[in-house]
N, C-alpha and C. Protein backbone atom coordinates (compact mmCIF):
# COMPACT_ATOMS: atom_id res chain seq x y z
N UNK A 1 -19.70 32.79 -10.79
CA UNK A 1 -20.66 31.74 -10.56
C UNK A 1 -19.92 30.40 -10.55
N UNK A 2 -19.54 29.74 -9.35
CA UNK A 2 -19.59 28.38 -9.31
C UNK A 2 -19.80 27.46 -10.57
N UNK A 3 -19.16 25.84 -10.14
CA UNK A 3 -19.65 25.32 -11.78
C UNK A 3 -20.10 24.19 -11.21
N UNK A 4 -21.87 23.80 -11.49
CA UNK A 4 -22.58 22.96 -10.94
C UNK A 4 -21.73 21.38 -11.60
N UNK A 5 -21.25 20.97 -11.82
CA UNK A 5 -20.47 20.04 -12.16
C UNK A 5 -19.37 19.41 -12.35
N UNK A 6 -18.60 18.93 -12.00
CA UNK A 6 -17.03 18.99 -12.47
C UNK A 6 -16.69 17.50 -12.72
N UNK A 7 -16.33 17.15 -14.12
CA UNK A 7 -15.90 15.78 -13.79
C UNK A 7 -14.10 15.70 -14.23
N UNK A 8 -13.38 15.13 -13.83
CA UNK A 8 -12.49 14.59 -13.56
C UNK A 8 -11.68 13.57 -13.72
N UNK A 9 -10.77 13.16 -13.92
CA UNK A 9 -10.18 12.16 -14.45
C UNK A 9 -9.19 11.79 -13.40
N UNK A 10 -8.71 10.26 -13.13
CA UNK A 10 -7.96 9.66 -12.30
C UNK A 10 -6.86 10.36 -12.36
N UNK A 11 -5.81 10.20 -13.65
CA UNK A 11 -4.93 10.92 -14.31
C UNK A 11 -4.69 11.84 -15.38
N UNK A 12 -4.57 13.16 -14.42
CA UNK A 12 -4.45 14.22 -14.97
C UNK A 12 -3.30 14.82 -15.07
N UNK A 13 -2.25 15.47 -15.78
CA UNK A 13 -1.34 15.88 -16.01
C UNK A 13 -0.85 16.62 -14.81
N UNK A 14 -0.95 17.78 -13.86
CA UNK A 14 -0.69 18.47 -13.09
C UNK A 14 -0.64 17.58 -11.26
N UNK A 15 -2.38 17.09 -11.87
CA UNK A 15 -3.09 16.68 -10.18
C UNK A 15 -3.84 15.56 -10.74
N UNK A 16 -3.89 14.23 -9.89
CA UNK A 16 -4.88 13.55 -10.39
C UNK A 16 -6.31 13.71 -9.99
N UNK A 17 -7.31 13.39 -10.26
CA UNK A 17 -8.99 13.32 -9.64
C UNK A 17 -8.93 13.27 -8.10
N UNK A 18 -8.27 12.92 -7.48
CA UNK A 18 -8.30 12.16 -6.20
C UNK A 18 -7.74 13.96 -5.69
N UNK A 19 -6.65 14.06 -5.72
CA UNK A 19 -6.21 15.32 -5.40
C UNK A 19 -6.70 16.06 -5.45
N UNK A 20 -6.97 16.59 -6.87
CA UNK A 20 -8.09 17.88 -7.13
C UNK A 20 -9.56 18.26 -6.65
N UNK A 21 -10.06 17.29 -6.62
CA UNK A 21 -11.40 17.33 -5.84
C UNK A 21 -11.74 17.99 -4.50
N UNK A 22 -10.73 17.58 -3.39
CA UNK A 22 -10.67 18.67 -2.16
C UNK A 22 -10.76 20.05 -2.35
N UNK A 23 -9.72 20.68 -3.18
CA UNK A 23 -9.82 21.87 -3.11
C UNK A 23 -10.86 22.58 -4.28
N UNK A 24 -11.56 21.39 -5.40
CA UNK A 24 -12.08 21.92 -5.61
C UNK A 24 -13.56 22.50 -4.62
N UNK A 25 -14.22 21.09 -3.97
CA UNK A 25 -15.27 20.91 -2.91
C UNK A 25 -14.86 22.48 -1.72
N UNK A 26 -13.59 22.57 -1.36
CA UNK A 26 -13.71 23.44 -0.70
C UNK A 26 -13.78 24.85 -1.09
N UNK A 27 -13.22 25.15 -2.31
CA UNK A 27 -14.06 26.60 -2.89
C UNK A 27 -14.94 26.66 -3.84
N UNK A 28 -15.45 25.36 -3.71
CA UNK A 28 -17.10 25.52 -4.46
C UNK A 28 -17.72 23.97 -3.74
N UNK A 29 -18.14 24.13 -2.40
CA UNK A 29 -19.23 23.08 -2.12
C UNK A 29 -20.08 22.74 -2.42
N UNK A 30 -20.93 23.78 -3.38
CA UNK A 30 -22.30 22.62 -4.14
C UNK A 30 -21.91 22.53 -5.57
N UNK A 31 -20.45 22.43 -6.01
CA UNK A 31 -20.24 21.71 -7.04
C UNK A 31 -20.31 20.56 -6.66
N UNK A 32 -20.62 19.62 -7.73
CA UNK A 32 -20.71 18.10 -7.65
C UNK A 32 -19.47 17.73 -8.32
N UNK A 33 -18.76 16.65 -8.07
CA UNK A 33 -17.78 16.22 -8.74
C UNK A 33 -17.74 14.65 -9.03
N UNK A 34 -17.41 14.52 -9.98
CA UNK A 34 -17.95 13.16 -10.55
C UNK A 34 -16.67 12.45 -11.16
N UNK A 35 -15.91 11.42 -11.19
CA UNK A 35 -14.75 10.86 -11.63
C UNK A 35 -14.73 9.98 -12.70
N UNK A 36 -14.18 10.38 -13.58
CA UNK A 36 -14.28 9.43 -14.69
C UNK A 36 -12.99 8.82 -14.82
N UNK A 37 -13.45 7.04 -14.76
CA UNK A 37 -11.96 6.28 -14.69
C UNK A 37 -12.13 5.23 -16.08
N UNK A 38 -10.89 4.97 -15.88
CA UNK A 38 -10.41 3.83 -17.12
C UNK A 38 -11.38 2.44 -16.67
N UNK A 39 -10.91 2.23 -15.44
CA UNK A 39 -11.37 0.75 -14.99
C UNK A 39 -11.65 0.64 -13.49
N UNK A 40 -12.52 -0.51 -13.42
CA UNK A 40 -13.14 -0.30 -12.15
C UNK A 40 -12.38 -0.86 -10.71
N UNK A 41 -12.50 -0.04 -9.59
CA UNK A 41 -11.99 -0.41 -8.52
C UNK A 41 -12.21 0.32 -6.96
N UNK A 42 -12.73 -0.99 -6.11
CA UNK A 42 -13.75 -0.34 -5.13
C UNK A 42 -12.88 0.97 -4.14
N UNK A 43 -11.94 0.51 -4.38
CA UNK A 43 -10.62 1.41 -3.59
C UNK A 43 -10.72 2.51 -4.20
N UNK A 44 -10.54 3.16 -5.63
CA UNK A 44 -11.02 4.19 -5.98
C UNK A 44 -12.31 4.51 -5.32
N UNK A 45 -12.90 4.32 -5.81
CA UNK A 45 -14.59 4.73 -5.27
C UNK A 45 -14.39 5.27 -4.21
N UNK A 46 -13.90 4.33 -3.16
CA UNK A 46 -13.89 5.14 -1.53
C UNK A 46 -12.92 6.03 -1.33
N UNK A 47 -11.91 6.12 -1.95
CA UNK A 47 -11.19 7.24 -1.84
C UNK A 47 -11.68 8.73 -2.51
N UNK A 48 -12.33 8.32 -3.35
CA UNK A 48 -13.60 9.40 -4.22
C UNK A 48 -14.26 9.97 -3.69
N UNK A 49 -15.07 9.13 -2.89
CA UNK A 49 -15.93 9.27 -2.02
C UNK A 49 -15.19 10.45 -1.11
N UNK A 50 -14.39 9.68 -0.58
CA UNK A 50 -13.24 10.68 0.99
C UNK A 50 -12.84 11.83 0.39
N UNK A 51 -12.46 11.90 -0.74
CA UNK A 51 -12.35 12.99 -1.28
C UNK A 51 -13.28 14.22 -1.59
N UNK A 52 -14.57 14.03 -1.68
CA UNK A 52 -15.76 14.48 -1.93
C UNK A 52 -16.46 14.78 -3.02
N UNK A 53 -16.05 13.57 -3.92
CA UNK A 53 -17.04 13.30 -5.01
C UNK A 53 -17.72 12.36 -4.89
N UNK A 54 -18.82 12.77 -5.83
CA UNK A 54 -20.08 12.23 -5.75
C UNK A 54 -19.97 10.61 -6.43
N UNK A 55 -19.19 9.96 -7.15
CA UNK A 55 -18.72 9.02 -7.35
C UNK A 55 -18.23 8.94 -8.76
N UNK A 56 -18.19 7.85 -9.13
CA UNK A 56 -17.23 7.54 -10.40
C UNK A 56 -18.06 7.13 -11.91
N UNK A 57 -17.27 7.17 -12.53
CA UNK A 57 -18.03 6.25 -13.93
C UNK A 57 -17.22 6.10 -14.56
N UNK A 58 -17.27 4.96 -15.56
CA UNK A 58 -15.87 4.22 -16.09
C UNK A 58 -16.22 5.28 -17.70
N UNK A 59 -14.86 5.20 -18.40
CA UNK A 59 -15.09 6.19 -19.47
C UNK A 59 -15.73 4.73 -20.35
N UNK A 60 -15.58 3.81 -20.79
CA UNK A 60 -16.23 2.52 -21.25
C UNK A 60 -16.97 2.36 -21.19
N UNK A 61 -18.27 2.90 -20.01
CA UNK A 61 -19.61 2.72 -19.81
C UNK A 61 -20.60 3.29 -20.86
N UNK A 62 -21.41 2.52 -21.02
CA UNK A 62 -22.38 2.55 -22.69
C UNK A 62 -22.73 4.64 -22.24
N UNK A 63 -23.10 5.02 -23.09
CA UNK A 63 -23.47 6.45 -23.02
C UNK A 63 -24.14 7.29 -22.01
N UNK A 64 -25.68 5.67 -22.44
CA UNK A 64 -26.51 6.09 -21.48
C UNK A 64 -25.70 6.34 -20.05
N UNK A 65 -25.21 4.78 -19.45
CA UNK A 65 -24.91 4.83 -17.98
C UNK A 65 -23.97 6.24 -17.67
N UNK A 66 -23.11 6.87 -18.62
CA UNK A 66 -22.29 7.78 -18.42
C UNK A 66 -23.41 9.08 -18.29
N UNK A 67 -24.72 9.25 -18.99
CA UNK A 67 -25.41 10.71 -18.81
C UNK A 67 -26.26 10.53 -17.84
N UNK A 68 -26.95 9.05 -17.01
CA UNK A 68 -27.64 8.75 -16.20
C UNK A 68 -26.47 9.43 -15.48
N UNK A 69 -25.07 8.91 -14.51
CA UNK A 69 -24.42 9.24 -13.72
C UNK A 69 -24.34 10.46 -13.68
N UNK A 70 -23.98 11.71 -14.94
CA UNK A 70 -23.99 13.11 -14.69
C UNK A 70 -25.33 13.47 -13.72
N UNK A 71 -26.34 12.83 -14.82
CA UNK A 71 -28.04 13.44 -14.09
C UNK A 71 -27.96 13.38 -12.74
N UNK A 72 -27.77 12.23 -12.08
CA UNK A 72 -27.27 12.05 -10.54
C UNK A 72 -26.85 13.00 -9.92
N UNK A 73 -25.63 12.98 -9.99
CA UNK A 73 -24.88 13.63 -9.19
C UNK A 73 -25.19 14.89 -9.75
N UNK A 74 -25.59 15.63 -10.44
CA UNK A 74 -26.15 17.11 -10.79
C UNK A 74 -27.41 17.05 -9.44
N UNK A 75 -28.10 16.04 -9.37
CA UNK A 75 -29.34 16.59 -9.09
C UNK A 75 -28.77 16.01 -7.08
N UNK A 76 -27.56 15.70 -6.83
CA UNK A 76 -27.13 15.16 -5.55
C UNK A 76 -27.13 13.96 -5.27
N UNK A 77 -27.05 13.34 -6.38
CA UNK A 77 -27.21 11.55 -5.86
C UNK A 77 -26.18 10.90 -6.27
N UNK A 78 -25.61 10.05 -5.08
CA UNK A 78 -24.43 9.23 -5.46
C UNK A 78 -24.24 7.77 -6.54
N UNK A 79 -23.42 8.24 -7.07
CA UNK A 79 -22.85 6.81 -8.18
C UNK A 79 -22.24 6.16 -8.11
C-alpha cells in the first residue's frame, strides 16, 4: 500500500527533497509530498512545485500552520 503522505526535507543525507520527490511521485502518484524547509524562498517553492510536491512549510511555522499544511495537501490542496 502506497503512503498517502510524504514529507521531506530540503537536506537530506543521501538525496535532498528536491531530488527525491520525482521518483518518489513516479512510483506512487497519489502520494502527496509536502517539503519541510528551514527558511523561506520562492525559488524553492517552484522548484517543489516542478518537482511534484504539493508545496512547502517552514519547520518554524507555529504548529497549527504546520498540521493545517499536512491537512491540505492530504486532502490535494496546494501550500
Amino acid at each position: 500500500m502506497p503512503p498517502e503522505l510524504v514529507l521531506v526535507g530540503l537536506r537530506m543525507p543521501r538525496m535532498d527533497g528536491l531530488e527525491a520527490t520525482p521518483p518518489i511521485k513516479r512510483e506512487f502518484p497519489s502520494t502527496a509530498v509536502l517539503v519541510v524547509v528551514t527558511f523561506e524562498d520562492p525559488d524553492y517553492l517552484w522548484e517543489a512545485l516542478k518537482a511534484g510536491a504539493a508545496g512547502y512549510v517552514l519547520k518554524s511555522a507555529p504548529t497549527g500552520q504546520i498540521i493545517e499544511a499536512v491537512r491540505k495537501v492530504h486532502v490535494g490542496e496546494l501550500v
